[in-house]
PDBML (XML) file of the C-alpha atoms, coordinates in Angstrom:
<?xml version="1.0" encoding="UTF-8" ?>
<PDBx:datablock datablockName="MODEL"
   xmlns:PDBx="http://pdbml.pdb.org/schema/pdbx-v50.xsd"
   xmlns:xsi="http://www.w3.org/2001/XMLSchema-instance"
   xsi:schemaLocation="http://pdbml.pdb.org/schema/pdbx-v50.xsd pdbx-v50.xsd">
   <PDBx:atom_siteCategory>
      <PDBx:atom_site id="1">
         <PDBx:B_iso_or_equiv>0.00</PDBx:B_iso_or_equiv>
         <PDBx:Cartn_x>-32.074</PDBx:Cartn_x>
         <PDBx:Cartn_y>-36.103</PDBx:Cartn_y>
         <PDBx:Cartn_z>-49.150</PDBx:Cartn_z>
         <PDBx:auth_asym_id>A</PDBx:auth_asym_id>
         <PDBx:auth_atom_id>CA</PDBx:auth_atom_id>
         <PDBx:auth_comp_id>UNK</PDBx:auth_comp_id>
         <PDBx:auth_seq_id>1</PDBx:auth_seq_id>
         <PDBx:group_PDB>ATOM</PDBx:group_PDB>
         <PDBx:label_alt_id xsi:nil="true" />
         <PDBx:label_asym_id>A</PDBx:label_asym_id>
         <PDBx:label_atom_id>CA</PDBx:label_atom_id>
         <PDBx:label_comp_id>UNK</PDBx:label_comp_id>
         <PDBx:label_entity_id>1</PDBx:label_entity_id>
         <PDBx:label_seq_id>1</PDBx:label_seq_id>
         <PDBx:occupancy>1.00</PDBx:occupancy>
         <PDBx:pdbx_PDB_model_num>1</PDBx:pdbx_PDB_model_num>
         <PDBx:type_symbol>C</PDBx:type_symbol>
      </PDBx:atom_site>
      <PDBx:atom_site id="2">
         <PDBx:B_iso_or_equiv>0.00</PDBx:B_iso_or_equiv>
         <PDBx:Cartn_x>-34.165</PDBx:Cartn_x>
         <PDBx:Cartn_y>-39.710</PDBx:Cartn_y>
         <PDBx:Cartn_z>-48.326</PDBx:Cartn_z>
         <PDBx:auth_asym_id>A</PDBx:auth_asym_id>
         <PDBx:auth_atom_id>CA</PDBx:auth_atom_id>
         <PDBx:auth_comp_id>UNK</PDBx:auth_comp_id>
         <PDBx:auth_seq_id>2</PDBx:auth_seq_id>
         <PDBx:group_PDB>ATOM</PDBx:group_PDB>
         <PDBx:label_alt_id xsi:nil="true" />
         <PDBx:label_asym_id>A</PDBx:label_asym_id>
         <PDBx:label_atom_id>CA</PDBx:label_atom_id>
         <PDBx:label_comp_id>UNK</PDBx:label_comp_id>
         <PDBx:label_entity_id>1</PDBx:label_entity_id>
         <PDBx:label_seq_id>2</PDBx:label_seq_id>
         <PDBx:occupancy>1.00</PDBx:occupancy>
         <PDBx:pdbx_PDB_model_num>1</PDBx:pdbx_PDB_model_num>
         <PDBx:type_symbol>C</PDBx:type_symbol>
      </PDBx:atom_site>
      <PDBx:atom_site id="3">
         <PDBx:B_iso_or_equiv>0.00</PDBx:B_iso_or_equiv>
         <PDBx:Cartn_x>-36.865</PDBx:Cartn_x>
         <PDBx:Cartn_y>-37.802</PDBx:Cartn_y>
         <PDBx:Cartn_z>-50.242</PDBx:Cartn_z>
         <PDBx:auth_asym_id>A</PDBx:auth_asym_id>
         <PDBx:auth_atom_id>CA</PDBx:auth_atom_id>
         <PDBx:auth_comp_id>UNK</PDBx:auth_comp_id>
         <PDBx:auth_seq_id>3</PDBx:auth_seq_id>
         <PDBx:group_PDB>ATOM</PDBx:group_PDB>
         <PDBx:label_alt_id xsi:nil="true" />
         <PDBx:label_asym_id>A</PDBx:label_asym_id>
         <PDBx:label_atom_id>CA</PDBx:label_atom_id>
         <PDBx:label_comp_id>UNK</PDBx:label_comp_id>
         <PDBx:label_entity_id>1</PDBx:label_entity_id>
         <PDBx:label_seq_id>3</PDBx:label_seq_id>
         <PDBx:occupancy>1.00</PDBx:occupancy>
         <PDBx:pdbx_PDB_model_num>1</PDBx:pdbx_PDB_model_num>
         <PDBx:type_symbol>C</PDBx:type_symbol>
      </PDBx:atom_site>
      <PDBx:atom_site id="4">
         <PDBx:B_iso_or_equiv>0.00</PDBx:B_iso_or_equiv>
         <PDBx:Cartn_x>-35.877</PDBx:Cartn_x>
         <PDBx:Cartn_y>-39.490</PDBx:Cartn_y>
         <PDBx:Cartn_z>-53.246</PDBx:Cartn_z>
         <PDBx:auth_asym_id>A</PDBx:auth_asym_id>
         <PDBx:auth_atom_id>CA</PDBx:auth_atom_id>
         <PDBx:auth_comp_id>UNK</PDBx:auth_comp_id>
         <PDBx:auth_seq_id>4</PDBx:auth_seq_id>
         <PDBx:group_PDB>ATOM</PDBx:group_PDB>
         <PDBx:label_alt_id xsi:nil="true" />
         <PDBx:label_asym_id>A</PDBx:label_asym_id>
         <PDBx:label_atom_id>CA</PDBx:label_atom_id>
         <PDBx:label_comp_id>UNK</PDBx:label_comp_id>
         <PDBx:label_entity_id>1</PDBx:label_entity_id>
         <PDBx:label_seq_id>4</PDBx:label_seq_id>
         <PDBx:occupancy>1.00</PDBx:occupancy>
         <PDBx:pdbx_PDB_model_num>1</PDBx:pdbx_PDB_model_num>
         <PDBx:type_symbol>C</PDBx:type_symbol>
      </PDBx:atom_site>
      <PDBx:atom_site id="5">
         <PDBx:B_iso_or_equiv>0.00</PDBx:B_iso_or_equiv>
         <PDBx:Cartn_x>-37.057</PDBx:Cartn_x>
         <PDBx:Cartn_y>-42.812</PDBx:Cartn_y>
         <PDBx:Cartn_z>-52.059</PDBx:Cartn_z>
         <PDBx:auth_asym_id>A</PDBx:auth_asym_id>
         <PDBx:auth_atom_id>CA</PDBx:auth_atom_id>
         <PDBx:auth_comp_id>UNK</PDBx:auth_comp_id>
         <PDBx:auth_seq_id>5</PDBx:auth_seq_id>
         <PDBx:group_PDB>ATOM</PDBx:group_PDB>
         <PDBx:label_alt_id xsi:nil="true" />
         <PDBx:label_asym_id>A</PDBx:label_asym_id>
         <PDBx:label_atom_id>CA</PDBx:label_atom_id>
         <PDBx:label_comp_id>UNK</PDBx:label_comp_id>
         <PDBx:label_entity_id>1</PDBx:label_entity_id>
         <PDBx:label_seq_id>5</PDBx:label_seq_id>
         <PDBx:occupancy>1.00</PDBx:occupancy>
         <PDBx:pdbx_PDB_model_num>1</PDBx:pdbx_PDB_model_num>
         <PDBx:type_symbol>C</PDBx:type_symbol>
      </PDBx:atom_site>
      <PDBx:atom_site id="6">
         <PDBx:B_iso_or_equiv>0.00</PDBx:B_iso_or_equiv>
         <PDBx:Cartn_x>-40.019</PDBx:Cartn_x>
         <PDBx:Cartn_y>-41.704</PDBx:Cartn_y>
         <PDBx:Cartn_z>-53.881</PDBx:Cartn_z>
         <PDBx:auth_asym_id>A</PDBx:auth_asym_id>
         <PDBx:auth_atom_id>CA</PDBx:auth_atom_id>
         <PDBx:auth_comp_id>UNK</PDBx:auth_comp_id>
         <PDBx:auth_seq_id>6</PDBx:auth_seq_id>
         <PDBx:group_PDB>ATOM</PDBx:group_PDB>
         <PDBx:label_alt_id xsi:nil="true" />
         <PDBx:label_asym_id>A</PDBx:label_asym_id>
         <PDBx:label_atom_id>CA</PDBx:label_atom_id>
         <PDBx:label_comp_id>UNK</PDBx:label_comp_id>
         <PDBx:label_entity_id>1</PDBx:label_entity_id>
         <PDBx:label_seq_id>6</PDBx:label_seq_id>
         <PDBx:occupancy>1.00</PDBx:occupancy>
         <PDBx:pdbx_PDB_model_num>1</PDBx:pdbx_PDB_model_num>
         <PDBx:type_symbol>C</PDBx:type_symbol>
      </PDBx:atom_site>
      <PDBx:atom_site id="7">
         <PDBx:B_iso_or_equiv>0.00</PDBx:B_iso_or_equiv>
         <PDBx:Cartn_x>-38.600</PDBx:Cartn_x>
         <PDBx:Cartn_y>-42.381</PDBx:Cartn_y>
         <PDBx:Cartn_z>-57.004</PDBx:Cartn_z>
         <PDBx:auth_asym_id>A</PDBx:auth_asym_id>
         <PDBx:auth_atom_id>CA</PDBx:auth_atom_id>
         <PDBx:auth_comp_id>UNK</PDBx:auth_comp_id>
         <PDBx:auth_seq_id>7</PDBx:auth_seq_id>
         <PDBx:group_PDB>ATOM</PDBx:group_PDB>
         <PDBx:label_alt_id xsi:nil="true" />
         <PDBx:label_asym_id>A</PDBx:label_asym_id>
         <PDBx:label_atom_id>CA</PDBx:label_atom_id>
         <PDBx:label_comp_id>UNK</PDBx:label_comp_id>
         <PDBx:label_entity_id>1</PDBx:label_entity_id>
         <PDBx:label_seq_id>7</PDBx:label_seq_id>
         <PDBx:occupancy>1.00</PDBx:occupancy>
         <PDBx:pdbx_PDB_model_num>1</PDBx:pdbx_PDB_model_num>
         <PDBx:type_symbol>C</PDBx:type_symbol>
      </PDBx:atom_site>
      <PDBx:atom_site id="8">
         <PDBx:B_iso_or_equiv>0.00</PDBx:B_iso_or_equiv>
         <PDBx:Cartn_x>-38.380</PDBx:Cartn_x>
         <PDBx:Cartn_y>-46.260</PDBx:Cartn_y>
         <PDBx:Cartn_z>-56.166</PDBx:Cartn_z>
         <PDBx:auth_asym_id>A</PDBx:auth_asym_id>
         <PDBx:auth_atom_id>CA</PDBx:auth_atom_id>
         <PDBx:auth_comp_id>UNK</PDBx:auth_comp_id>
         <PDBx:auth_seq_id>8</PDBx:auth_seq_id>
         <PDBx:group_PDB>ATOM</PDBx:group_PDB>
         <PDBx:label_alt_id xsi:nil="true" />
         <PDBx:label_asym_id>A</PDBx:label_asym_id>
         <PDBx:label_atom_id>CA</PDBx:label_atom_id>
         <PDBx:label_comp_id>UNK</PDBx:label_comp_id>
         <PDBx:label_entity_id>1</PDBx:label_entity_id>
         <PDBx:label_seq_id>8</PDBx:label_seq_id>
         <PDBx:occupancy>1.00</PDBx:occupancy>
         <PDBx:pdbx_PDB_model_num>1</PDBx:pdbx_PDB_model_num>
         <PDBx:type_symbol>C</PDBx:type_symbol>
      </PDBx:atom_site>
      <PDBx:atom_site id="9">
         <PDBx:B_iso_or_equiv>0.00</PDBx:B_iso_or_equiv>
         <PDBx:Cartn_x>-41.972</PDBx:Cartn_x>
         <PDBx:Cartn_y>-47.241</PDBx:Cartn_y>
         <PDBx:Cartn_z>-56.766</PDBx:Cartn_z>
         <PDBx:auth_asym_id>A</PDBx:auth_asym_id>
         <PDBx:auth_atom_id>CA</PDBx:auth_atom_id>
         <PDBx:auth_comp_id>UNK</PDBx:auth_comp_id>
         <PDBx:auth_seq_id>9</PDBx:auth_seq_id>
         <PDBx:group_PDB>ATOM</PDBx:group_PDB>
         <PDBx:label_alt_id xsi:nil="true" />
         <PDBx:label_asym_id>A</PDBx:label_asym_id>
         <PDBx:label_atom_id>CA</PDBx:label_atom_id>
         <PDBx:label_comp_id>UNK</PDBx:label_comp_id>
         <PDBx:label_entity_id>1</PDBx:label_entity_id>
         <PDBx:label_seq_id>9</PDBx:label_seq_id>
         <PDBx:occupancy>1.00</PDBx:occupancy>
         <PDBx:pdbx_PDB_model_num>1</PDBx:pdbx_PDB_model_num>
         <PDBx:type_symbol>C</PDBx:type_symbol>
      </PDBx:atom_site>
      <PDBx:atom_site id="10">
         <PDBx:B_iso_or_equiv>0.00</PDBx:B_iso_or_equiv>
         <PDBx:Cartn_x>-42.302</PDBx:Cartn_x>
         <PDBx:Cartn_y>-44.977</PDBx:Cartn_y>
         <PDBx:Cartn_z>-59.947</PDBx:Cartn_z>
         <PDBx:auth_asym_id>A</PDBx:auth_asym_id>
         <PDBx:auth_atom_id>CA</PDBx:auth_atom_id>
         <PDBx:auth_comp_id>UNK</PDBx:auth_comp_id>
         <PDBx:auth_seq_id>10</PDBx:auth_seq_id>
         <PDBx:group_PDB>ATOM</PDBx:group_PDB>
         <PDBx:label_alt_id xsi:nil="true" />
         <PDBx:label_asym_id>A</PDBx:label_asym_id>
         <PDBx:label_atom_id>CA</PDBx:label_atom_id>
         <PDBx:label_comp_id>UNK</PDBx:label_comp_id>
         <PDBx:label_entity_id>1</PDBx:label_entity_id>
         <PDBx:label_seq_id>10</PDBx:label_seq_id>
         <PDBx:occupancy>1.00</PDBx:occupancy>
         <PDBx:pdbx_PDB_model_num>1</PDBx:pdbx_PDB_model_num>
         <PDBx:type_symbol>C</PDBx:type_symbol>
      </PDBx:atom_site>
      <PDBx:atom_site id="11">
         <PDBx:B_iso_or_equiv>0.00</PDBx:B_iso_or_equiv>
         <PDBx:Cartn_x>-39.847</PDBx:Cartn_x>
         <PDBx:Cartn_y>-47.743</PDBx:Cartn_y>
         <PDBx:Cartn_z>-61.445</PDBx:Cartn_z>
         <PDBx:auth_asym_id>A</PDBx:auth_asym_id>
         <PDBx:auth_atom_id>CA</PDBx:auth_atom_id>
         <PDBx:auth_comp_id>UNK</PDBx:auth_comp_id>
         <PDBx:auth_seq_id>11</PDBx:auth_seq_id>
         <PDBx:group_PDB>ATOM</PDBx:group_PDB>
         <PDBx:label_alt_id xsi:nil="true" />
         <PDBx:label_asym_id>A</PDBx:label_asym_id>
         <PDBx:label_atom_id>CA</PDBx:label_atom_id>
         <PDBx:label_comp_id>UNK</PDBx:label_comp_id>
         <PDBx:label_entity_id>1</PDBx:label_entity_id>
         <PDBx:label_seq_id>11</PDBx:label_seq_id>
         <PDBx:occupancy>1.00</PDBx:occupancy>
         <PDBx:pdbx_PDB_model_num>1</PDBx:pdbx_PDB_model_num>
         <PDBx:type_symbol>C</PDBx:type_symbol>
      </PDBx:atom_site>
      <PDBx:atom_site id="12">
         <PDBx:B_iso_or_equiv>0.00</PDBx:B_iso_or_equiv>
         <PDBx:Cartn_x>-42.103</PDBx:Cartn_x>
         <PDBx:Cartn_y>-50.647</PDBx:Cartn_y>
         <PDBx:Cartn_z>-60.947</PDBx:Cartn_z>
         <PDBx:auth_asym_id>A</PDBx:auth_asym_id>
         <PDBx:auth_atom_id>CA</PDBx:auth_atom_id>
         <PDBx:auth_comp_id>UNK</PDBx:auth_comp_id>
         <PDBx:auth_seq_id>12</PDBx:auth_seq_id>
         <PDBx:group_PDB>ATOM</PDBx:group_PDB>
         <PDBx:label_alt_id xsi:nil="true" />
         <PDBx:label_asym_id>A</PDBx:label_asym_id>
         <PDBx:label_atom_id>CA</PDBx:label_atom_id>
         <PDBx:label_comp_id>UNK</PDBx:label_comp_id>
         <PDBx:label_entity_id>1</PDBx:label_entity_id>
         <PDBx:label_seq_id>12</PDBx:label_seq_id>
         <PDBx:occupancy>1.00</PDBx:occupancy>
         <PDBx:pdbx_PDB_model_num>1</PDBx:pdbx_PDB_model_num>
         <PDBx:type_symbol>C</PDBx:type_symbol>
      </PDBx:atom_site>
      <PDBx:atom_site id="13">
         <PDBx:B_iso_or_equiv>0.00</PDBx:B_iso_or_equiv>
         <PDBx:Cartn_x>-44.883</PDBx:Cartn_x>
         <PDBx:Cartn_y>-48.894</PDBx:Cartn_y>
         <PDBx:Cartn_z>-61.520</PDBx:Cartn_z>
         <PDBx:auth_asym_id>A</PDBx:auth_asym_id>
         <PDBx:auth_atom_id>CA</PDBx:auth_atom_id>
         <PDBx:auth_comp_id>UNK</PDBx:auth_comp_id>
         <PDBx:auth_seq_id>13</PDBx:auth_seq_id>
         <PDBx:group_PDB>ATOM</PDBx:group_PDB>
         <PDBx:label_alt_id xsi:nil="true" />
         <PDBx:label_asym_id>A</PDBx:label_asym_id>
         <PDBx:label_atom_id>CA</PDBx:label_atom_id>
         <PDBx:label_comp_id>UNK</PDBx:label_comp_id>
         <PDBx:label_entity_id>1</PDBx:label_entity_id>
         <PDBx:label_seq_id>13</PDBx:label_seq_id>
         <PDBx:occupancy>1.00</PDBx:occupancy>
         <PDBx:pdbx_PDB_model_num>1</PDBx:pdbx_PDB_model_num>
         <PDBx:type_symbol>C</PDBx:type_symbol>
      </PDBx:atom_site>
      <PDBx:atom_site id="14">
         <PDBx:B_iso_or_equiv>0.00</PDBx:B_iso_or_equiv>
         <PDBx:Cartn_x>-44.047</PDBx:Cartn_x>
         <PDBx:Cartn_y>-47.702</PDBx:Cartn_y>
         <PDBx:Cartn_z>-64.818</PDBx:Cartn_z>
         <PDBx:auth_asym_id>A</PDBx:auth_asym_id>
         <PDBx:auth_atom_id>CA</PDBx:auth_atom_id>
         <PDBx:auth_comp_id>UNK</PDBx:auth_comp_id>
         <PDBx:auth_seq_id>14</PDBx:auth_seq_id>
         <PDBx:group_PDB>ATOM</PDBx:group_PDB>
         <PDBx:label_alt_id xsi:nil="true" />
         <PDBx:label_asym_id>A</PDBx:label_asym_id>
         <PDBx:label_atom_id>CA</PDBx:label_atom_id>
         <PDBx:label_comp_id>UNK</PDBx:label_comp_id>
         <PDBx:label_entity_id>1</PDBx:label_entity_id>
         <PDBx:label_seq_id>14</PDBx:label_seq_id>
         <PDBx:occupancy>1.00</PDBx:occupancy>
         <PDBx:pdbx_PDB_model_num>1</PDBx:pdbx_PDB_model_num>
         <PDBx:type_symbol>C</PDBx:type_symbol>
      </PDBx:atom_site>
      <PDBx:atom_site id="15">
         <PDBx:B_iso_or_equiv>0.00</PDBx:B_iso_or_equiv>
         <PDBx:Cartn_x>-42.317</PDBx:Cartn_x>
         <PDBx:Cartn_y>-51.622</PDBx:Cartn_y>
         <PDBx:Cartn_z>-65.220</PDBx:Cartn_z>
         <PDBx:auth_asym_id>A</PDBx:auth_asym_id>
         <PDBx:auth_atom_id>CA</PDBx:auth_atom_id>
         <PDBx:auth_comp_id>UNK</PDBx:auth_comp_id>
         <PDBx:auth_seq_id>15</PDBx:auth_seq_id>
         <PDBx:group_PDB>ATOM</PDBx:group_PDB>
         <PDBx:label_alt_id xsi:nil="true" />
         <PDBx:label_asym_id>A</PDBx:label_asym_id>
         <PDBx:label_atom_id>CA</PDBx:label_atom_id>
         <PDBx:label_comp_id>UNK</PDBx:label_comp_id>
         <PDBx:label_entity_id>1</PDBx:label_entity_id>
         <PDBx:label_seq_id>15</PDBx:label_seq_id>
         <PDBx:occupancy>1.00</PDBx:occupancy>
         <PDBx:pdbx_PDB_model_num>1</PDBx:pdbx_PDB_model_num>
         <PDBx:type_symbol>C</PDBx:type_symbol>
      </PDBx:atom_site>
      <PDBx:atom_site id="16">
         <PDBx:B_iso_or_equiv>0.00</PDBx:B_iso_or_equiv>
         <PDBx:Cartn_x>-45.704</PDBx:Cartn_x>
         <PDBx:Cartn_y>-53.628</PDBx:Cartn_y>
         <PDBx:Cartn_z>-64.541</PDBx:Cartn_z>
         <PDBx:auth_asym_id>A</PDBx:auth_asym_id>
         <PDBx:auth_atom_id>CA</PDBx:auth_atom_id>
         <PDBx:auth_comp_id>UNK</PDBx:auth_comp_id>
         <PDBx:auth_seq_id>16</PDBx:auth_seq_id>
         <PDBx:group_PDB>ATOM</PDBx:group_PDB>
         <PDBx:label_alt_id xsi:nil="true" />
         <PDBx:label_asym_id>A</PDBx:label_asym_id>
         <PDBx:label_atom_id>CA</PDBx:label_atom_id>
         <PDBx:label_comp_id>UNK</PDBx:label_comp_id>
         <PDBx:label_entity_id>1</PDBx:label_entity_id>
         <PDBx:label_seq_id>16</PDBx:label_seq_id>
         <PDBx:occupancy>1.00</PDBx:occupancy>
         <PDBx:pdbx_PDB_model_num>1</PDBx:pdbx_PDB_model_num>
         <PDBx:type_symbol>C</PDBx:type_symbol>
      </PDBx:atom_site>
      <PDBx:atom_site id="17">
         <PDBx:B_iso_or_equiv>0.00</PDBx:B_iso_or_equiv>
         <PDBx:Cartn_x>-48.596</PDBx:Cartn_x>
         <PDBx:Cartn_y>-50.920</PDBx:Cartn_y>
         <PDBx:Cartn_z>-65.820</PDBx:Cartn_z>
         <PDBx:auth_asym_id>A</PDBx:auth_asym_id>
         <PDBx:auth_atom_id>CA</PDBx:auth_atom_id>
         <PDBx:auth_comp_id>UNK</PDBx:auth_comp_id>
         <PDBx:auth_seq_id>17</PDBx:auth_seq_id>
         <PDBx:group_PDB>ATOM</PDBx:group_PDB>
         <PDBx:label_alt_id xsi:nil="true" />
         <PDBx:label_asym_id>A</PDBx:label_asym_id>
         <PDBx:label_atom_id>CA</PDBx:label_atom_id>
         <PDBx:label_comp_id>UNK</PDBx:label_comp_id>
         <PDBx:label_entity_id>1</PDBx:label_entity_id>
         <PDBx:label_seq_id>17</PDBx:label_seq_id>
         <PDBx:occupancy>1.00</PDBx:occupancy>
         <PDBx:pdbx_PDB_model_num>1</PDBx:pdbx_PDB_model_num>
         <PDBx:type_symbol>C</PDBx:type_symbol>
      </PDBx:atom_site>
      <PDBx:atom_site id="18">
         <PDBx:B_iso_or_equiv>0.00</PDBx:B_iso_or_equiv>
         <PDBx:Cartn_x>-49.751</PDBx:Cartn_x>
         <PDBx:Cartn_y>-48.596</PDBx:Cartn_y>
         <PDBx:Cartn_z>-68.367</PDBx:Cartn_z>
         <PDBx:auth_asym_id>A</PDBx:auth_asym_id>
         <PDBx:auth_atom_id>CA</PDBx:auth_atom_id>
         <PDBx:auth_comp_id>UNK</PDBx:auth_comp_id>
         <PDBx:auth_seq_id>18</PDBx:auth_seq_id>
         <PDBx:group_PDB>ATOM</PDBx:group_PDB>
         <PDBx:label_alt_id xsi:nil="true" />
         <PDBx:label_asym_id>A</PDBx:label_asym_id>
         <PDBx:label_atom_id>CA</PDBx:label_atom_id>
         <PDBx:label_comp_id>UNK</PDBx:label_comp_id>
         <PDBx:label_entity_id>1</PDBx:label_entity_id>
         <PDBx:label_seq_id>18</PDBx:label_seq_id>
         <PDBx:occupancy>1.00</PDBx:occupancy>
         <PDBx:pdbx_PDB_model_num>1</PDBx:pdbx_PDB_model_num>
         <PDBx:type_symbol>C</PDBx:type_symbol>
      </PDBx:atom_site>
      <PDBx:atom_site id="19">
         <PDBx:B_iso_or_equiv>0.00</PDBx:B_iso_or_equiv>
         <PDBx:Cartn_x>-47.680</PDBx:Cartn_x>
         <PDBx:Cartn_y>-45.322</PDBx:Cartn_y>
         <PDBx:Cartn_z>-68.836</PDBx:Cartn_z>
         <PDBx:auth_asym_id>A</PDBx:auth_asym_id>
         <PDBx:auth_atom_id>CA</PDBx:auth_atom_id>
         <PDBx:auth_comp_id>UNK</PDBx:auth_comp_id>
         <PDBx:auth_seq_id>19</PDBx:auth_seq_id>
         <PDBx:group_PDB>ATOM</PDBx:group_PDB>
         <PDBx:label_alt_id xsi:nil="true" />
         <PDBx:label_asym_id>A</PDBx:label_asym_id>
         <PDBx:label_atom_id>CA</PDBx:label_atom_id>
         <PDBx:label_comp_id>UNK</PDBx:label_comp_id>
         <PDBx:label_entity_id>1</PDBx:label_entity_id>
         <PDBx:label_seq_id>19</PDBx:label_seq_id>
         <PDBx:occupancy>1.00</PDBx:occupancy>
         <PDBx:pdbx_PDB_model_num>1</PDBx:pdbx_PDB_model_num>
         <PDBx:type_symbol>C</PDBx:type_symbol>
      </PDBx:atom_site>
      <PDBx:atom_site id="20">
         <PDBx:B_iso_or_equiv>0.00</PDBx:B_iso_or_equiv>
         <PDBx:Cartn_x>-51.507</PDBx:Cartn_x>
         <PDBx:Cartn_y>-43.413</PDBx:Cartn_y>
         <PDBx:Cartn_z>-68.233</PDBx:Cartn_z>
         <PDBx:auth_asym_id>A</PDBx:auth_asym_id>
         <PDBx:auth_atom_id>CA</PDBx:auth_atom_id>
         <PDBx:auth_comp_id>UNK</PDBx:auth_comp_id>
         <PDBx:auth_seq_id>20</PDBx:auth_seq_id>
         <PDBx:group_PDB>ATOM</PDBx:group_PDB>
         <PDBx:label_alt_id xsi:nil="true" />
         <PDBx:label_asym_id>A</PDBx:label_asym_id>
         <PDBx:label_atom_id>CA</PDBx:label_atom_id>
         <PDBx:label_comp_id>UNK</PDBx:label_comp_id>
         <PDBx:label_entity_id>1</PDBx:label_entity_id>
         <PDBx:label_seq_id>20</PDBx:label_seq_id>
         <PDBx:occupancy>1.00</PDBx:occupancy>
         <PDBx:pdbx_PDB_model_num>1</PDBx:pdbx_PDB_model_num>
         <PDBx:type_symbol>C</PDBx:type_symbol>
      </PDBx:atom_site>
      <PDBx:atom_site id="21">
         <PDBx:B_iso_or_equiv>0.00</PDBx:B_iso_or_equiv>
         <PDBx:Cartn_x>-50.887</PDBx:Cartn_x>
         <PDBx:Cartn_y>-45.571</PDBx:Cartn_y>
         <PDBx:Cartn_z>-64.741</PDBx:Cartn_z>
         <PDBx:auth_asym_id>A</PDBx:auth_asym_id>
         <PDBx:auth_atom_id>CA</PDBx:auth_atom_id>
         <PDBx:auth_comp_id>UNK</PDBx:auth_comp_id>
         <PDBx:auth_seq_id>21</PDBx:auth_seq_id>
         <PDBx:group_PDB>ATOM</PDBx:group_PDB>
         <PDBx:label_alt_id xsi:nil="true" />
         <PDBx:label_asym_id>A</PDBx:label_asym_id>
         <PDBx:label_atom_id>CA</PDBx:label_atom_id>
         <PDBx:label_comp_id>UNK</PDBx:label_comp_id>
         <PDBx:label_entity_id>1</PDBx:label_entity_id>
         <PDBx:label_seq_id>21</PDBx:label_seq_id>
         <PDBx:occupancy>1.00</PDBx:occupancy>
         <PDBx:pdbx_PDB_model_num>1</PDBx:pdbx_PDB_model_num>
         <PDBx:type_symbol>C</PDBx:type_symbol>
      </PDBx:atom_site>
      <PDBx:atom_site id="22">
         <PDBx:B_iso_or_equiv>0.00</PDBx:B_iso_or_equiv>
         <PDBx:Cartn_x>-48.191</PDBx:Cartn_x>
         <PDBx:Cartn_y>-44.938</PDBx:Cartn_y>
         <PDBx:Cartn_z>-64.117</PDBx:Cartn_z>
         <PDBx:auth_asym_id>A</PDBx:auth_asym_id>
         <PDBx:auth_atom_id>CA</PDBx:auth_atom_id>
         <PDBx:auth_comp_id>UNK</PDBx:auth_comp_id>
         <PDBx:auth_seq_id>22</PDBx:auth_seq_id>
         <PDBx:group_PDB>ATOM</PDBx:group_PDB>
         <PDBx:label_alt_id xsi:nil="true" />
         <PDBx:label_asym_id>A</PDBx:label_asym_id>
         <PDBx:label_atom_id>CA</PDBx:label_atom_id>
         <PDBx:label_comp_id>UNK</PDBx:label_comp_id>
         <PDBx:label_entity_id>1</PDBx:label_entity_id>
         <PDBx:label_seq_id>22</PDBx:label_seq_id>
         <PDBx:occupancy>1.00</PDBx:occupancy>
         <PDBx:pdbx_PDB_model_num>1</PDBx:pdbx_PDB_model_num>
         <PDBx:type_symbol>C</PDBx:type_symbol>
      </PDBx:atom_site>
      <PDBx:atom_site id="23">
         <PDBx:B_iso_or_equiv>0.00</PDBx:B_iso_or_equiv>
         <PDBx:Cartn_x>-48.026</PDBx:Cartn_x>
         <PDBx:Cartn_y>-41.342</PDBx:Cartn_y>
         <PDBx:Cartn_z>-64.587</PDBx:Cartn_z>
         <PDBx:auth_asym_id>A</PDBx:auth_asym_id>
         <PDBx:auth_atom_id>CA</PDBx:auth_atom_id>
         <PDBx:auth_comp_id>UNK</PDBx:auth_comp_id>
         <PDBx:auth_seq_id>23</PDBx:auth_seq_id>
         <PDBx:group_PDB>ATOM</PDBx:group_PDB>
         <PDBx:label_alt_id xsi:nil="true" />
         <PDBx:label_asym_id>A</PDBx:label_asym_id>
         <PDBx:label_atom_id>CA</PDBx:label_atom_id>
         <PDBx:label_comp_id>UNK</PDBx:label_comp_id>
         <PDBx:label_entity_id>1</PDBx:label_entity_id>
         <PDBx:label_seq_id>23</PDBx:label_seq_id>
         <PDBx:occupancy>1.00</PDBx:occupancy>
         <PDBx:pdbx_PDB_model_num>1</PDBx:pdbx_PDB_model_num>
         <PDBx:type_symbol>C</PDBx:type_symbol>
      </PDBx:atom_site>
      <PDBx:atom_site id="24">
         <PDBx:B_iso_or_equiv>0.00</PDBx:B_iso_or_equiv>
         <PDBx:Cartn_x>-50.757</PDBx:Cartn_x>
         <PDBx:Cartn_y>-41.281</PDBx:Cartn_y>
         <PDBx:Cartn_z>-62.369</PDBx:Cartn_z>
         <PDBx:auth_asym_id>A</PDBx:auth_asym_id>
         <PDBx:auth_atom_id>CA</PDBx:auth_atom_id>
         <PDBx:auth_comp_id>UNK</PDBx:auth_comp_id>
         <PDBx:auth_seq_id>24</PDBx:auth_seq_id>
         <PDBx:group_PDB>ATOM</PDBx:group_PDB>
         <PDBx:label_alt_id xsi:nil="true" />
         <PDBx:label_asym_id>A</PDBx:label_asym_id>
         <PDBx:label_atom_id>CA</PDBx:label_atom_id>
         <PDBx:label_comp_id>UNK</PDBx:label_comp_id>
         <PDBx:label_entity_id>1</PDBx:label_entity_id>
         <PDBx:label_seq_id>24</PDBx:label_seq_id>
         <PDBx:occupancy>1.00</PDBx:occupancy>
         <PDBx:pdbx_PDB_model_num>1</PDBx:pdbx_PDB_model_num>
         <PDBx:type_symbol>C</PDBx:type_symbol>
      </PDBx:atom_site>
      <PDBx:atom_site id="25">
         <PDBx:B_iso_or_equiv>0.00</PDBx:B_iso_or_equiv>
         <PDBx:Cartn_x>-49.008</PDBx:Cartn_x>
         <PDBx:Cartn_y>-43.022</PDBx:Cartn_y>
         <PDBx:Cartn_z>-59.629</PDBx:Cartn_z>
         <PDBx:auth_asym_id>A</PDBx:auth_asym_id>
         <PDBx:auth_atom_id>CA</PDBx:auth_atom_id>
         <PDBx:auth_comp_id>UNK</PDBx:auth_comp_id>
         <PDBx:auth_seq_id>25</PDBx:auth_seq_id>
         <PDBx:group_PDB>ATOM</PDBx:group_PDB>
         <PDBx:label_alt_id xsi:nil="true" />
         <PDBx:label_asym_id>A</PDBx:label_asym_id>
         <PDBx:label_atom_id>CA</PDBx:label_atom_id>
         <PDBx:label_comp_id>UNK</PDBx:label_comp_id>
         <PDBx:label_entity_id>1</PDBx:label_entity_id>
         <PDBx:label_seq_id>25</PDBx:label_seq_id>
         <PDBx:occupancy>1.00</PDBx:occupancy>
         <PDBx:pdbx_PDB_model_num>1</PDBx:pdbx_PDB_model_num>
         <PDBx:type_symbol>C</PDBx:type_symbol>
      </PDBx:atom_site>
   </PDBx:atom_siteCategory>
</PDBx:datablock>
């Protein structure tokens, strides 16, 4: 269930870039 760790960097990602970035990331 640790899998959703992934969701951690899709917050600052979409906090400090572009949504285009960030959906990208």
């Amino acid at each position: 269930h640790f899998i959703v760790l992934f969701i951690f960097p899709m917050i600052v990602a979409s906090e400090f870039f572009a949504p285009r970035v960030a959906y990208g990331y």
